[in-house]
Protein backbone atom coordinates (compact mmCIF):
# COMPACT_ATOMS: atom_id res chain seq x y z
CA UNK A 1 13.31 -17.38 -3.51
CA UNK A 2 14.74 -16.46 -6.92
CA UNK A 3 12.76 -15.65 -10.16
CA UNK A 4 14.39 -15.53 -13.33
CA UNK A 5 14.50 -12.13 -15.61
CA UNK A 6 11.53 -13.56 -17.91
CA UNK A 7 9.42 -13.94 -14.29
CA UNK A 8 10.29 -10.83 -13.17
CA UNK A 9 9.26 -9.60 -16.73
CA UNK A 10 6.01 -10.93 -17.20
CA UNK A 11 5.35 -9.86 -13.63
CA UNK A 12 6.00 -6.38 -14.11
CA UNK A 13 4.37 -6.20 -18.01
CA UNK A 14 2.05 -9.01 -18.36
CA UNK A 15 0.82 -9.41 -21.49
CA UNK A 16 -2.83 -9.87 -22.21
CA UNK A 17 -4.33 -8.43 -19.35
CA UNK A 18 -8.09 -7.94 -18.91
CA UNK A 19 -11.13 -9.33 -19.84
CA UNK A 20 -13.50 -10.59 -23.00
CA UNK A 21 -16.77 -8.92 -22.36
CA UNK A 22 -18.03 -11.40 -25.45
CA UNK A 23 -15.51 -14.40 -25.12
CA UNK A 24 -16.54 -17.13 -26.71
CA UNK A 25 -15.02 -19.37 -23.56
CA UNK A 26 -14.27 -18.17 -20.31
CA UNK A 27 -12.83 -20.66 -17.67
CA UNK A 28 -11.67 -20.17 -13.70
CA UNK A 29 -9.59 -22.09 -11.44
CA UNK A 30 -7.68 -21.80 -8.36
CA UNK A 31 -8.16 -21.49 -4.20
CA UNK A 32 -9.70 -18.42 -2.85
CA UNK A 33 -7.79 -19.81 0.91
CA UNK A 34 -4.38 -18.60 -0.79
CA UNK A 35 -5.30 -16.00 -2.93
CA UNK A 36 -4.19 -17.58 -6.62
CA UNK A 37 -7.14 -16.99 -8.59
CA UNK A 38 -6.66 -17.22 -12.48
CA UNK A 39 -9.34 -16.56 -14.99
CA UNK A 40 -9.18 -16.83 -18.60
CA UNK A 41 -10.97 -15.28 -21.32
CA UNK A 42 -10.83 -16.69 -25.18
CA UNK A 43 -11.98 -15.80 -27.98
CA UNK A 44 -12.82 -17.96 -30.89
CA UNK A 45 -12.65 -18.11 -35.19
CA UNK A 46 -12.64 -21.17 -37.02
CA UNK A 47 -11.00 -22.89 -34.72
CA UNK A 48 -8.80 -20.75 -33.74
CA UNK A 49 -7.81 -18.47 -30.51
CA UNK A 50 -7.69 -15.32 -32.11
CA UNK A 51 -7.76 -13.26 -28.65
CA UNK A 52 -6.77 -14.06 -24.93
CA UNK A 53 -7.03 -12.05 -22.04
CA UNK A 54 -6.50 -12.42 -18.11
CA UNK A 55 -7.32 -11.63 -14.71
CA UNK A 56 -5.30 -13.00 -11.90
CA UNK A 57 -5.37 -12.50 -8.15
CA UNK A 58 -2.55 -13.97 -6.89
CA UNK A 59 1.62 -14.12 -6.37
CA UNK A 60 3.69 -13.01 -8.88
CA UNK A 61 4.61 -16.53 -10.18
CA UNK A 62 0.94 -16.83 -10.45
CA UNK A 63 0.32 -13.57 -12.58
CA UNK A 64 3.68 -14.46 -15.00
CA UNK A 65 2.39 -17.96 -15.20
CA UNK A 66 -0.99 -16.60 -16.63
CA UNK A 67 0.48 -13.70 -18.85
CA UNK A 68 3.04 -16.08 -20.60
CA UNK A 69 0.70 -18.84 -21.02
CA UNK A 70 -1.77 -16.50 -22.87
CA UNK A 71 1.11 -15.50 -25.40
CA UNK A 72 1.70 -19.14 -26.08
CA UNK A 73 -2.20 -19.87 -27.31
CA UNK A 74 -2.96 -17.31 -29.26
CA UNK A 75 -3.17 -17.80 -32.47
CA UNK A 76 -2.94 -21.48 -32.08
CA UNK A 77 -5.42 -23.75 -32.93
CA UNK A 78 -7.79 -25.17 -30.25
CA UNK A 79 -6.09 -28.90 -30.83
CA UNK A 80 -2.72 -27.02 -30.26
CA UNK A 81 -3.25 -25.01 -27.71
CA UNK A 82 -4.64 -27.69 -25.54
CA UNK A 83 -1.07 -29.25 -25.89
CA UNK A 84 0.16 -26.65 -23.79
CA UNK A 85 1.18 -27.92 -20.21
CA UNK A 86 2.40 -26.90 -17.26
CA UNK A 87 6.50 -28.00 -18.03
CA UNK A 88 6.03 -25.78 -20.57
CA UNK A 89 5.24 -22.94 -19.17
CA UNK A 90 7.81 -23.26 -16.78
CA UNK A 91 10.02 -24.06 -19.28
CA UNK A 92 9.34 -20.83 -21.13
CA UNK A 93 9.46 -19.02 -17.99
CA UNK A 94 13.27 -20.03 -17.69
CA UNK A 95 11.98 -22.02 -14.54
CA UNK A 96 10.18 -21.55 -10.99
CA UNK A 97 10.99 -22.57 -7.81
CA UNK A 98 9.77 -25.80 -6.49
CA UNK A 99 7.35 -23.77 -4.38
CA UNK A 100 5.57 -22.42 -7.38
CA UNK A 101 5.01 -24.82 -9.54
CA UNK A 102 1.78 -24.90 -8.55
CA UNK A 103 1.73 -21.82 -10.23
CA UNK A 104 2.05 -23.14 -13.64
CA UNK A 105 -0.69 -26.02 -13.13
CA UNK A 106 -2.90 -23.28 -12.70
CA UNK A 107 -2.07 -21.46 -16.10
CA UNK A 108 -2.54 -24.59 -17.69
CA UNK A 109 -5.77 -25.30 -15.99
CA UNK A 110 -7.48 -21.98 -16.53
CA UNK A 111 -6.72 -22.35 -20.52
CA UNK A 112 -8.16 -25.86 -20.82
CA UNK A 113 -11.18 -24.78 -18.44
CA UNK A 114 -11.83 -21.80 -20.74
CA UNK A 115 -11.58 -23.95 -23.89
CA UNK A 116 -13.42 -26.73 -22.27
CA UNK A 117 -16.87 -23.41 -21.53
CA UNK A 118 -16.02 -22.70 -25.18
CA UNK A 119 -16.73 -26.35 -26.07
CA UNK A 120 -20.23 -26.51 -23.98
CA UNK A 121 -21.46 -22.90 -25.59
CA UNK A 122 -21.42 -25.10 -28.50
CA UNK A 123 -23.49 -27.70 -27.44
CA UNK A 124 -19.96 -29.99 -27.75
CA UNK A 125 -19.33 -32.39 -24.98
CA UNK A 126 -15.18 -31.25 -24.24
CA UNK A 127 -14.47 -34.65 -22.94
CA UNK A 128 -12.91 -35.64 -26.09
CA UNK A 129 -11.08 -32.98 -26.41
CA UNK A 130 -9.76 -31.67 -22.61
CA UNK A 131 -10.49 -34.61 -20.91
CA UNK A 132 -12.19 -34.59 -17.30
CA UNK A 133 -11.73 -31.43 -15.72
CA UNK A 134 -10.93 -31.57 -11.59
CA UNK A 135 -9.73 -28.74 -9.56
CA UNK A 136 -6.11 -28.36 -10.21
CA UNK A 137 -4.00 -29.62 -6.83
CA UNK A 138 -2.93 -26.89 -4.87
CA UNK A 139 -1.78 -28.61 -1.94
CA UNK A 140 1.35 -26.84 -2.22
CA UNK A 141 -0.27 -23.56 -1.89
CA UNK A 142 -0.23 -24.80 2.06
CA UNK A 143 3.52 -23.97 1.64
CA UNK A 144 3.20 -20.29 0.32
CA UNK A 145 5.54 -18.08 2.44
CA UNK A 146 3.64 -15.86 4.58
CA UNK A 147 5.05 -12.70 6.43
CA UNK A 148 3.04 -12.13 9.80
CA UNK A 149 2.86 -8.27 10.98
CA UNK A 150 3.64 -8.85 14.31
CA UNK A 151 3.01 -5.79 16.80
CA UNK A 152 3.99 -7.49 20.01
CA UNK A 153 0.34 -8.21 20.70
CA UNK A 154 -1.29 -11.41 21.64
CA UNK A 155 -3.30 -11.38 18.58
CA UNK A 156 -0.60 -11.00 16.22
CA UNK A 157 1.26 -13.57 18.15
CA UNK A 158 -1.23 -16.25 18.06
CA UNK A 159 -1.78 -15.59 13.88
CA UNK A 160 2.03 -16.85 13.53
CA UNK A 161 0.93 -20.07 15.88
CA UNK A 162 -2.29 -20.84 13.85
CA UNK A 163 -0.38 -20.45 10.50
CA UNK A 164 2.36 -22.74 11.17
CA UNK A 165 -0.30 -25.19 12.13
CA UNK A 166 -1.60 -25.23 8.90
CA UNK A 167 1.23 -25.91 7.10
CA UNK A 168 2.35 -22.18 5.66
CA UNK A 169 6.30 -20.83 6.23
CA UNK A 170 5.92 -17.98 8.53
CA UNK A 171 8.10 -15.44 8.90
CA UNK A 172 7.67 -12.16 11.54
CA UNK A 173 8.52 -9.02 11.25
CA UNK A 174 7.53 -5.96 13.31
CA UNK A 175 7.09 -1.58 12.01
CA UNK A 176 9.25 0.06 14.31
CA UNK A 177 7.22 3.37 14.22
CA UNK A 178 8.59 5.79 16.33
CA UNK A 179 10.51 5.50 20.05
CA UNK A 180 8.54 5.92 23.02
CA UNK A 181 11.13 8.38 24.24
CA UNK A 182 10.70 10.94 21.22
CA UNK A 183 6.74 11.14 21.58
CA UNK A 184 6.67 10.97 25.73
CA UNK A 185 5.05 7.51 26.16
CA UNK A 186 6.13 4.96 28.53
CA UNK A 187 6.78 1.45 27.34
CA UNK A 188 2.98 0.02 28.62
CA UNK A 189 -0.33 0.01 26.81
CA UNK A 190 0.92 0.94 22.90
CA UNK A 191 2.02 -0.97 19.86
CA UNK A 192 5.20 -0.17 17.98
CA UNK A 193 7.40 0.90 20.80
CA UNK A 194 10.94 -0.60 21.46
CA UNK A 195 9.45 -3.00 23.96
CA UNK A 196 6.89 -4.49 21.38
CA UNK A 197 9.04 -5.21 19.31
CA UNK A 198 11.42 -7.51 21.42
CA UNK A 199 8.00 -8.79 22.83
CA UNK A 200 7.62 -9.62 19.40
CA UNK A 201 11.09 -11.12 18.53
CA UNK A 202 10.63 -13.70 21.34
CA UNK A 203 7.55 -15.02 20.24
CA UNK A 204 9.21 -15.65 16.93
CA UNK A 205 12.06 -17.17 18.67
CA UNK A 206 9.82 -19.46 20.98
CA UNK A 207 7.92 -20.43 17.35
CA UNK A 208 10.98 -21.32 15.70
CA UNK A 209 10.91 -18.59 12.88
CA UNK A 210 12.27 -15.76 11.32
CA UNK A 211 11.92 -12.14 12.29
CA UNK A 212 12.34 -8.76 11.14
CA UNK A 213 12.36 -5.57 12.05
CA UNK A 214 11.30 -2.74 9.60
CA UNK A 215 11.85 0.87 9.95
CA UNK A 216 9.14 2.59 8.97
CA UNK A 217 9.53 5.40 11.04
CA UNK A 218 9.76 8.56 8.31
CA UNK A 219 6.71 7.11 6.64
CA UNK A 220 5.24 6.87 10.08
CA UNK A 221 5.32 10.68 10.73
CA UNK A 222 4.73 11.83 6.91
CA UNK A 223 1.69 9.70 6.53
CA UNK A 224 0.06 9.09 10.34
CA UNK A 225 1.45 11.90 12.39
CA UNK A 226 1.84 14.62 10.17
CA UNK A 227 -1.67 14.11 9.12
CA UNK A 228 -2.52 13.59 12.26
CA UNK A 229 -1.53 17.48 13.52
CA UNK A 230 -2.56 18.81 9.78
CA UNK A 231 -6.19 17.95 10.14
CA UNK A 232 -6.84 18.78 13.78
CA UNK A 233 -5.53 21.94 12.57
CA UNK A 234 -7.78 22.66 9.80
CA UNK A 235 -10.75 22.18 12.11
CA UNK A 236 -10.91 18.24 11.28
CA UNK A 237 -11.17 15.04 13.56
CA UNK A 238 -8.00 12.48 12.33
CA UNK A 239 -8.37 8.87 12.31
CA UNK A 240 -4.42 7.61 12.38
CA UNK A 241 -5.47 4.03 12.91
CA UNK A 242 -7.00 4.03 9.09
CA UNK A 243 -4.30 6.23 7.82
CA UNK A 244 -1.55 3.44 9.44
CA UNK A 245 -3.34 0.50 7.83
CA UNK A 246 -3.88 2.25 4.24
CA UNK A 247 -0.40 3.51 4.16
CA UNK A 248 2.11 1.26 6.45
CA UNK A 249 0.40 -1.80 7.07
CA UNK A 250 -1.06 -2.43 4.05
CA UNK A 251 0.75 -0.72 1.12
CA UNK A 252 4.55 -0.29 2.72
CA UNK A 253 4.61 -3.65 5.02
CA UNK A 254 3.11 -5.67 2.09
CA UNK A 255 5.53 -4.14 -0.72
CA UNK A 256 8.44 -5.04 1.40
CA UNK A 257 7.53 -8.76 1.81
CA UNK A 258 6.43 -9.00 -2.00
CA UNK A 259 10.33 -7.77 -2.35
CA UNK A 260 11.38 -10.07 -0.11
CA UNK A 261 9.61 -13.33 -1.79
CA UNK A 262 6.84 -13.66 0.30
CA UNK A 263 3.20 -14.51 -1.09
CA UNK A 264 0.78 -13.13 1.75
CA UNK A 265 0.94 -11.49 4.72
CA UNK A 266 -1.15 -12.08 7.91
CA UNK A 267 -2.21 -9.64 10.29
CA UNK A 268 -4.42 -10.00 13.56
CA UNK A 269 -6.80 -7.75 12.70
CA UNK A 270 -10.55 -8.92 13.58
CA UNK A 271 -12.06 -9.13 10.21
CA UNK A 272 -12.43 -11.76 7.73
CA UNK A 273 -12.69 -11.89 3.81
CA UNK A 274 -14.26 -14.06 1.55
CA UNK A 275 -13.76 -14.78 -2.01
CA UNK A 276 -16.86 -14.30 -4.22
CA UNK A 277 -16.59 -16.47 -7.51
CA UNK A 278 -19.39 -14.84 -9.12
CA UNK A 279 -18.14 -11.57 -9.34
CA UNK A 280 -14.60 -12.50 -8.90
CA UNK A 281 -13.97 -10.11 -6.22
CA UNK A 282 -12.60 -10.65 -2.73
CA UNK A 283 -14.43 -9.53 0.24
CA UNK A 284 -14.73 -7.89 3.32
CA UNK A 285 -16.36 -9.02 6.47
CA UNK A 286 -17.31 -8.35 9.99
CA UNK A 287 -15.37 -10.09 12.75
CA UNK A 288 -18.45 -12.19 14.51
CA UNK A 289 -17.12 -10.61 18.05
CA UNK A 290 -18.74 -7.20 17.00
CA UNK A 291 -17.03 -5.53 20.75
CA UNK A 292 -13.67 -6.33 18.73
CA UNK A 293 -14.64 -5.96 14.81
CA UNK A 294 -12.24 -4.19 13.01
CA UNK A 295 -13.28 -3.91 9.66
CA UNK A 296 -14.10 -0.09 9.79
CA UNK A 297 -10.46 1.03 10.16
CA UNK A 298 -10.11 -1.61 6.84
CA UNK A 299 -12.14 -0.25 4.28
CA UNK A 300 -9.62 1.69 1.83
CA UNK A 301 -7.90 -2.27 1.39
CA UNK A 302 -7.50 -2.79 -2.44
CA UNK A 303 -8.90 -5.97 -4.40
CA UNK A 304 -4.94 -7.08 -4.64
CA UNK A 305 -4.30 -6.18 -0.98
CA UNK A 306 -7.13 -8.32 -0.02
CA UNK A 307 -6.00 -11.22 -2.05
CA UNK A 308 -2.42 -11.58 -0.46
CA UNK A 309 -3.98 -10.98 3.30
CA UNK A 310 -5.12 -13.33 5.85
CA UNK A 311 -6.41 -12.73 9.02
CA UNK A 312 -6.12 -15.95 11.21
CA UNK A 313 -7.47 -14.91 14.24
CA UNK A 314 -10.56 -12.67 12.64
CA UNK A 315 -13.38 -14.69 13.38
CA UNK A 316 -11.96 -15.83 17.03
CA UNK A 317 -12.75 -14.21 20.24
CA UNK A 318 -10.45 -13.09 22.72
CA UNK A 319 -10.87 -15.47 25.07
CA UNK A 320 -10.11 -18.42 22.79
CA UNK A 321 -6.87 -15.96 21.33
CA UNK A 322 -5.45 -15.82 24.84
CA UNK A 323 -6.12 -19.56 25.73
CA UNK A 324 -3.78 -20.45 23.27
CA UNK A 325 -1.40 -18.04 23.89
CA UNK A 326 -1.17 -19.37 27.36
CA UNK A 327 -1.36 -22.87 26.12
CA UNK A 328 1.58 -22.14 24.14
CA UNK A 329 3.41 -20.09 26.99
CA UNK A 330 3.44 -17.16 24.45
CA UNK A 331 5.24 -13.99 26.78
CA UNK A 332 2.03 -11.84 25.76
CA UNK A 333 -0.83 -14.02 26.42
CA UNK A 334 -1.87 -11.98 29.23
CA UNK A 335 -0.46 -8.42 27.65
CA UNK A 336 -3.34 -5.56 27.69
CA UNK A 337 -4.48 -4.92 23.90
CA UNK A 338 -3.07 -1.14 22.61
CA UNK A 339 -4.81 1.85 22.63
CA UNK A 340 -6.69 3.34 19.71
CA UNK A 341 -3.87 6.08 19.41
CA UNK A 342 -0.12 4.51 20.40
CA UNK A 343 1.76 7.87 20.13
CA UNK A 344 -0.56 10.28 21.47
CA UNK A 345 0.16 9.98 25.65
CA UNK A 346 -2.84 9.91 28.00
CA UNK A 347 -4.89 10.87 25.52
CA UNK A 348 -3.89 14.18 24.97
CA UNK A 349 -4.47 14.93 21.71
CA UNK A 350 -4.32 18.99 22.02
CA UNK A 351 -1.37 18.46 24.41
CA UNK A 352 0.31 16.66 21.78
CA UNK A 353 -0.09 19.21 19.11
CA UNK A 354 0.83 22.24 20.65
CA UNK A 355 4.27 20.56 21.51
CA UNK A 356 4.44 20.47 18.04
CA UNK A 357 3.04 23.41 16.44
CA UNK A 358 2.92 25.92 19.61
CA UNK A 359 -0.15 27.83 21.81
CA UNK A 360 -3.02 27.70 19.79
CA UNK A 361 -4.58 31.33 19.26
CA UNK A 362 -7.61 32.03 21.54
CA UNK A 363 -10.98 33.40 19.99
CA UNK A 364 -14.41 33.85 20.17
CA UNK A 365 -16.95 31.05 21.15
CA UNK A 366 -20.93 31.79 19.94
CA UNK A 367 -23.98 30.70 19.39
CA UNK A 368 -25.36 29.76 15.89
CA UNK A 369 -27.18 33.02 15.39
CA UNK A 370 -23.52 34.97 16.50
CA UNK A 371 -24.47 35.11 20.24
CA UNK A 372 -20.89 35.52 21.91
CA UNK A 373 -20.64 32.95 25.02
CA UNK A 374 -16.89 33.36 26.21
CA UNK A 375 -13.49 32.41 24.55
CA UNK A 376 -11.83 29.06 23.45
CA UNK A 377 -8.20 27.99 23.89
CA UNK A 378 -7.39 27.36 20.68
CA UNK A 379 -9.88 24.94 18.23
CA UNK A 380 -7.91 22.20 18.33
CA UNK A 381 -8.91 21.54 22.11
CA UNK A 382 -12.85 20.76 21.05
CA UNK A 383 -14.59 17.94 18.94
CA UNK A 384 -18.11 18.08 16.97
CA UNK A 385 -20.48 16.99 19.28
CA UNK A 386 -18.63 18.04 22.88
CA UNK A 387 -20.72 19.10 26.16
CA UNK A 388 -18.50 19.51 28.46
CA UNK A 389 -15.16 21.21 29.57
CA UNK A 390 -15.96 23.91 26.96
CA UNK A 391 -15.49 26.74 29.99
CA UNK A 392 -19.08 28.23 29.56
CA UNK A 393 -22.25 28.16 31.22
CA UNK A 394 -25.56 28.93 29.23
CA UNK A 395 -29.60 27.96 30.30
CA UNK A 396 -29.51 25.00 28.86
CA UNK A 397 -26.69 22.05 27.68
CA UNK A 398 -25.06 23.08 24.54
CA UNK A 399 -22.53 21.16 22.32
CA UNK A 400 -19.99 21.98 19.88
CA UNK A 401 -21.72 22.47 16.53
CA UNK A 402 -19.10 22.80 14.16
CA UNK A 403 -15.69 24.97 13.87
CA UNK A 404 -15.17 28.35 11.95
CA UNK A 405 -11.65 27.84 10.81
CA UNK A 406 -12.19 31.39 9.25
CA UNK A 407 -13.16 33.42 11.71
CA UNK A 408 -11.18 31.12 14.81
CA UNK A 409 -14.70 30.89 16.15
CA UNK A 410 -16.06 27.62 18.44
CA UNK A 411 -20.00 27.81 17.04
CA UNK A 412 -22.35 26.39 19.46
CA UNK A 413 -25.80 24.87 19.72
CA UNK A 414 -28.76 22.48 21.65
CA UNK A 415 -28.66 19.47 21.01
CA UNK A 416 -30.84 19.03 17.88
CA UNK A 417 -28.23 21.11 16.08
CA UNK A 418 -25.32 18.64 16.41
CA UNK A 419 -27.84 16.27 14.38
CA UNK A 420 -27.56 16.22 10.59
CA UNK A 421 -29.57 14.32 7.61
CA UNK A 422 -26.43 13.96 5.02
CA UNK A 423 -22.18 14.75 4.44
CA UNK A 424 -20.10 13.99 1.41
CA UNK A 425 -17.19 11.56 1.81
CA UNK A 426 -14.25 11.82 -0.36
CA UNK A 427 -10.90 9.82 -1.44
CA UNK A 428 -13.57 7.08 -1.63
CA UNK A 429 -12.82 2.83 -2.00
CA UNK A 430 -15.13 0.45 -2.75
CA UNK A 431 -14.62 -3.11 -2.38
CA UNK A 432 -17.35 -5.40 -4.35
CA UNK A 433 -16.86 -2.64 -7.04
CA UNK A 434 -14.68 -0.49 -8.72
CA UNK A 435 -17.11 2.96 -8.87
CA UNK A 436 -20.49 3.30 -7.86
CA UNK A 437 -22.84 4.19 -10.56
CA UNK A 438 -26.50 4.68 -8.71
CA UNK A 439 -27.61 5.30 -5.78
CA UNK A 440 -27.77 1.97 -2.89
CA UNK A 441 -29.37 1.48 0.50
CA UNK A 442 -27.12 0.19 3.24
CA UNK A 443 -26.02 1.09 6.39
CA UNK A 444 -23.18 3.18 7.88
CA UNK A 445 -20.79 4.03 10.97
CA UNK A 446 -19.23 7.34 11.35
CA UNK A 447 -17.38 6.35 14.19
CA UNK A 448 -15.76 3.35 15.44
CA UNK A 449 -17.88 0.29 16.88
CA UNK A 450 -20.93 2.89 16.05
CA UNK A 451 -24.26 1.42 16.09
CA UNK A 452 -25.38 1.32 12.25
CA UNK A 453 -27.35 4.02 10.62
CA UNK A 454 -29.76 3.11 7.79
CA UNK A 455 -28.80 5.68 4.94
CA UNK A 456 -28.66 5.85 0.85
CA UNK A 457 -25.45 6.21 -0.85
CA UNK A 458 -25.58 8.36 -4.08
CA UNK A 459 -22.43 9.19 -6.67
CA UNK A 460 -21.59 12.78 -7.30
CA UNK A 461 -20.06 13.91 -10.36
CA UNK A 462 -16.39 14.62 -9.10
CA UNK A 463 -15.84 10.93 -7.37
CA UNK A 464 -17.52 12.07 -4.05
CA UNK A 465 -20.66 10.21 -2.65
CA UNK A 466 -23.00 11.91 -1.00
CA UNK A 467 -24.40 10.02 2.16
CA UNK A 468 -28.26 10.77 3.22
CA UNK A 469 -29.32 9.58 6.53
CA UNK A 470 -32.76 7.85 7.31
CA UNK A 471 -32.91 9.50 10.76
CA UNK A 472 -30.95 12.81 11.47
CA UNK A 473 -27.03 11.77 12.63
CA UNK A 474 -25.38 12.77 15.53
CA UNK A 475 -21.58 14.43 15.91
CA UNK A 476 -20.60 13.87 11.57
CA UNK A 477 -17.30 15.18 12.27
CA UNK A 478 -14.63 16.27 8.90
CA UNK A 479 -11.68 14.01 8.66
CA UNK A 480 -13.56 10.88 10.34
CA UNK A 481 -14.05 7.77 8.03
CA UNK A 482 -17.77 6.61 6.60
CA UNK A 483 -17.74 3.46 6.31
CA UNK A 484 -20.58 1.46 4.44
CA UNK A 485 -21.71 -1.78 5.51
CA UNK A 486 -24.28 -4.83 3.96
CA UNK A 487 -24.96 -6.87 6.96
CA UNK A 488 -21.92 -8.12 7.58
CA UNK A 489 -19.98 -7.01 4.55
CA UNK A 490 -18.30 -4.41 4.08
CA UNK A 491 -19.29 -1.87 1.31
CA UNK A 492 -16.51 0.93 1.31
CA UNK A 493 -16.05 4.03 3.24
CA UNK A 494 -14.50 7.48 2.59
CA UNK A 495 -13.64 10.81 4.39
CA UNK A 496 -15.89 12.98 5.54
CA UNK A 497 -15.02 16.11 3.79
């Protein structure tokens, strides 16, 4: 798929961006299903369209269609800008491909929609002037190109099926992460490895489409293993699933198919979103098969991320995903799902880090009033919260309180001590909203598939939030994910700092 230079241009600097927090008409149109959303702001003087802004959610045919369309009305008279159509804004675009046109239909919709509010603010039937308005056809938005992130899994696998069946052009592709051979791991039970990804190349060949293979392998160990080691070591408790998603499978996978022409990508992820017209703002939702719900490792997902992602299989259960997998004779209908952590083998997470980084120096473990108990192995061997296999015995259970990074000292305490009322959560993203101004009541998990905690989310003054518990919360471990919730939608989460 080939743009021309003036595409490309308004893609990159659209003109007119924003929004008319007094427009005088304000009109939207599009399909929340594919993610082209266009709405258009006017505003009005004697007739005439003295200022025009945009907001668009969509491809980038979609936001050059809008940003050149809003050069060509103002100034114009109403009577003259409603002349504009969608042949000429292709025409001024130097052209779209035939899957795009759609594109400029849109444009052309959104202006005479925003005219057409402008008309009925005053009191003016718009008939005679727009003519009836209907939802622009979008049928060809059924055709949008669609790159599937395909991890070898059933899940991902069965996306590519239900997407060709309604009507999109699928292509696969697959991260290649890492070798099993350079971390240890055998070639069962983890995503990414050399053998996923020729599981995933023959499902693509058995479904008759494309397939790629990225390597995203030095991004892999800056961004997921790196900081994987670096916070264990600074007394934190990593979460590499979120840190994948936020930086590989949502920010380098999707650049690479916007560079490669496509409009979306799919993922099998269990979550779903939803597009809310009233505050023009995609959403984020629960996957109704809670044991599978993935939407807590999803949170840091941007409003444009959202809007070029589908999930095809988020509101399916398992059972149903691997019926038609075998229906299909898909190789992987039967494969196990991956574990949480695909490079770290057996589980060994302190294992794993001191092949790395070396022994981990021994020190002190006490109580909370300085009580000396015994020695530790090194920090990184214990978690907030942990009973047993700490090597001491005491009158009663104890648990690992917290970690003086400091001092090298393991601190810890009975069990009402592992309990706290609040933390603060930073590098925070919000989804129904850009920044949060006062306090709100939801709920929140500091830990996947958690049970919800009631709670009150307040701003601080340096971006923060600060996150007050109704009941006392057990194990709040540093460098896990918060992740607020509103019944089934999701709110936004940070890191526990």
């Amino acid at each position: 798929m080939i743009y021309s230079e003036k595409v490309m241009d308004h893609f990159a600097h659209p003109r007119n961006v924003g929004e008319i927090e007094d427009a005088d008409g304000v009109g939207e149109v599009g399909n929340a299903k594919c993610g082209d959303i266009m709405k258009m702001y006017i505003k009005v003087n004697d007739g005439v369209i003295t200022d025009v802004k945009f907001k668009t959610f969509g491809c980038g045919a979609a936001v050059a269609t809008s940003s050149i369309a809003t050069e060509m009305i103002k100034g114009k008279k109403l009577e003259d800008a409603l002349k504009l159509t969608n042949k000429a804004v292709v025409e001024a675009l130097d052209g779209l491909p035939p899957a795009k046109l759609h594109c400029s239909v849109l444009a052309e919709e959104a202006m005479k929609a925003a005219v057409s509010d402008y008309y009925k603010r005053q009191g003016i039937d718009p008939t005679p002037f727009v003519g009836k308005q209907s939802a622009p056809d979008c049928e060809n938005c059924n055709a949008d190109r669609v790159l599937v992130a395909m991890s070898g899994g059933v899940d991902s696998s069965v996306s590519v099926k239900l997407l060709l069946d309604e009507g999109y052009d699928v292509a696969g592709a697959t991260m290649r992460l890492y070798s099993n051979e350079d971390i240890g791991l055998d070639k069962t039970r983890t995503c990414c490895s050399l053998n996923d990804v020729e599981d995933a190349r023959f499902v693509a060949f058995k479904l008759g489409i494309d397939f790629h293979v990225f390597n995203f392998s030095d991004d892999f160990k800056h961004y997921v293993i790196d900081n994987f080691v670096d916070t264990y070591l600074a007394g934190g408790t990593p979460n590499p699933c979120i840190e994948c998603n936020k930086h590989l499978k949502f920010a380098k996978f999707y650049e690479r198919a916007k560079l490669l022409g496509f409009d979306h990508i799919a993922t099998g992820h269990y979550a779903a979103r939803e597009y809310d017209g009233n505050s023009g703002r995609w959403l984020l939702k629960r996957s109704p098969d809670r044991s599978k719900d993935q939407s807590y490792v999803l949170y840091s997902m941007t409003q444009e991320q959202l809007a070029h992602t589908l999930f095809p299989v988020g509101e399916m259960h398992k059972d149903k995903i691997r019926d038609i997998a075998e229906e299909n004779k898909l190789i992987n209908a039967d494969k196990p799902d991956s574990q949480d952590i695909c490079f770290i083998p057996d589980g060994d997470y302190a294992g794993f880090i001191t092949k790395r980084c070396g022994e981990q120096q021994s020190g002190d473990i006490v109580l909370s009033d300085g009580t000396k108990l015994g020695k530790h192995k090194g920090l990184i061997h214990y978690t907030i919260g942990q009973r047993k296999g700490v090597g001491i015995s005491y009158s009663e259970p104890l648990f690992v309180v917290t970690k003086d990074m400091e001092h090298n000292r393991l601190i810890m305490g009975k069990a009402d001590e592992v309990y706290s009322d609040s933390l603060v959560a930073g590098d925070v993203n919000f989804i129904p909203f850009d920044t949060l101004t006062e306090p709100i009541t939801c709920t929140a998990q500091t830990r996947y598939h958690q049970k919800d905690a009631e709670c009150t989310v307040s701003p601080m003054n340096d971006g923060k939030v600060l996150v007050t518990f109704k009941e006392p919360h057990k194990a709040i471990s540093k460098g896990q994910a918060v992740v607020f919730y509103d019944g089934e939608y999701v709110i936004g989460g940070g890191t526990i700092l």
